[in-house]
Protein backbone atom coordinates (compact mmCIF):
# COMPACT_ATOMS: atom_id res chain seq x y z
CA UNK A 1 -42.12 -25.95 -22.02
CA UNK A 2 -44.80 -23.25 -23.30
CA UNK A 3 -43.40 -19.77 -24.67
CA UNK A 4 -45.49 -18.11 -22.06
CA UNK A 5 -43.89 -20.08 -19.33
CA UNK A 6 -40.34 -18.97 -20.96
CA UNK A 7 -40.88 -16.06 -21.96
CA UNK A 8 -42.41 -15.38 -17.69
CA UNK A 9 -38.84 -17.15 -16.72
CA UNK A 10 -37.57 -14.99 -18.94
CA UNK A 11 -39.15 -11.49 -17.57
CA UNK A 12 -38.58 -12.68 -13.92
CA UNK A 13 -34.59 -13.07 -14.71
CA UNK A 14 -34.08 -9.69 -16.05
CA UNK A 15 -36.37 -8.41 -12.66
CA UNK A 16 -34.35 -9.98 -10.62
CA UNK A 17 -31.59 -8.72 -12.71
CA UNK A 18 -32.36 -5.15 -12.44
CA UNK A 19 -33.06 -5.59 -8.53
CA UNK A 20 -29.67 -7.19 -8.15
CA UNK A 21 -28.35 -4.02 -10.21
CA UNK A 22 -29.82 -1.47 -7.89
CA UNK A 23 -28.76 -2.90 -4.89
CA UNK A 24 -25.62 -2.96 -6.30
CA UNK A 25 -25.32 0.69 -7.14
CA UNK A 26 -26.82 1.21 -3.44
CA UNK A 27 -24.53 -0.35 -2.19
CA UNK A 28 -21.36 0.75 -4.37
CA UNK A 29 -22.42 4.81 -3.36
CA UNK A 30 -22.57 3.64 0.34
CA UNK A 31 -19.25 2.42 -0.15
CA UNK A 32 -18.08 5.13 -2.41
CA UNK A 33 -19.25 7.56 0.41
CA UNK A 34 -17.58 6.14 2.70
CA UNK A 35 -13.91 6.03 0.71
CA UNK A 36 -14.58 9.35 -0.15
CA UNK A 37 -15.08 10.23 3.96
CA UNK A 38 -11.71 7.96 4.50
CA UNK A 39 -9.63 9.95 1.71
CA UNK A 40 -10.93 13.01 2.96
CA UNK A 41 -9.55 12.59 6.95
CA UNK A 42 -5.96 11.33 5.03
CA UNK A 43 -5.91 14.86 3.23
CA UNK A 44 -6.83 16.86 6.04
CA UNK A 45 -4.36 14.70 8.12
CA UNK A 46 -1.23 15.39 5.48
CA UNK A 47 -2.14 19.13 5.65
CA UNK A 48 -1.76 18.84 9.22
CA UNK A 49 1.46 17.68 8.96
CA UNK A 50 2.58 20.08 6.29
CA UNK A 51 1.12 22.85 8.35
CA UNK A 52 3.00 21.42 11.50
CA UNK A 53 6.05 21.14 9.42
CA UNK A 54 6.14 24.54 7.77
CA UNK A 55 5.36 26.02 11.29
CA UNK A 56 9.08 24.04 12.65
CA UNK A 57 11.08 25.05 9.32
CA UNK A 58 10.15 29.01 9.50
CA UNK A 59 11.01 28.80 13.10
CA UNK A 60 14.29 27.42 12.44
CA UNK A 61 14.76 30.09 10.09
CA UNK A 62 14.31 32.39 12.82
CA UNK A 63 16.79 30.55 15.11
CA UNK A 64 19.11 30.54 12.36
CA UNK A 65 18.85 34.27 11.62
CA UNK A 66 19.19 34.99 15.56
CA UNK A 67 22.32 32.28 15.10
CA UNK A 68 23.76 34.38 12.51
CA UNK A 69 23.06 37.69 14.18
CA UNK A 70 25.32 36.86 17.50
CA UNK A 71 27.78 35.47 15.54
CA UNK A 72 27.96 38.89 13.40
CA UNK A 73 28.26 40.31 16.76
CA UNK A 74 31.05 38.50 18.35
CA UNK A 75 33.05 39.16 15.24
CA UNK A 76 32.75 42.63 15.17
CA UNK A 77 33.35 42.36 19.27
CA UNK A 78 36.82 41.00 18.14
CA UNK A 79 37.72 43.42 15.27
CA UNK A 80 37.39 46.28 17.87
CA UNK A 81 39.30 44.30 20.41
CA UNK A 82 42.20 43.38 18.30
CA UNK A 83 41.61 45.99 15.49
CA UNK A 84 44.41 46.23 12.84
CA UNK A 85 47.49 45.58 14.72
């Protein structure tokens, strides 16, 4: 075989090569991209659900504290009935 024949095979390899490699890297950001859009939505989803949650717990709290409140009440209701006898 002649060098210049070799040396062409040669050339068109790393061509090809270097096409191959850009598609790749095309094709790895469209993919990247789209991960990226997918772990976005699953972190926007989680702070929904922490957002949702803290929402319930504080309004427990409140029903607690309203809990606590008539039950202050009641007691004090049966002090004054019953007093120090």
């Amino acid at each position: 075989m002649s060098r210049a024949k070799t040396s062409h095979r040669i050339r068109r390899a790393k061509n090809a090569r270097t096409g191959n490699q850009i598609l790749l890297r095309k094709i790895g950001a469209i993919y990247g991209r789209a991960a990226a859009k997918i772990t976005c939505e699953r972190i926007e989803l989680r702070l929904q659900q922490i957002r949702a949650f803290h929402q319930a717990s504080r309004e427990i709290v409140k029903a607690l504290h309203k809990m606590a409140q008539g039950a202050a009440l009641v007691a004090q209701g049966i002090r004054n009935t019953w007093g120090a006898r």
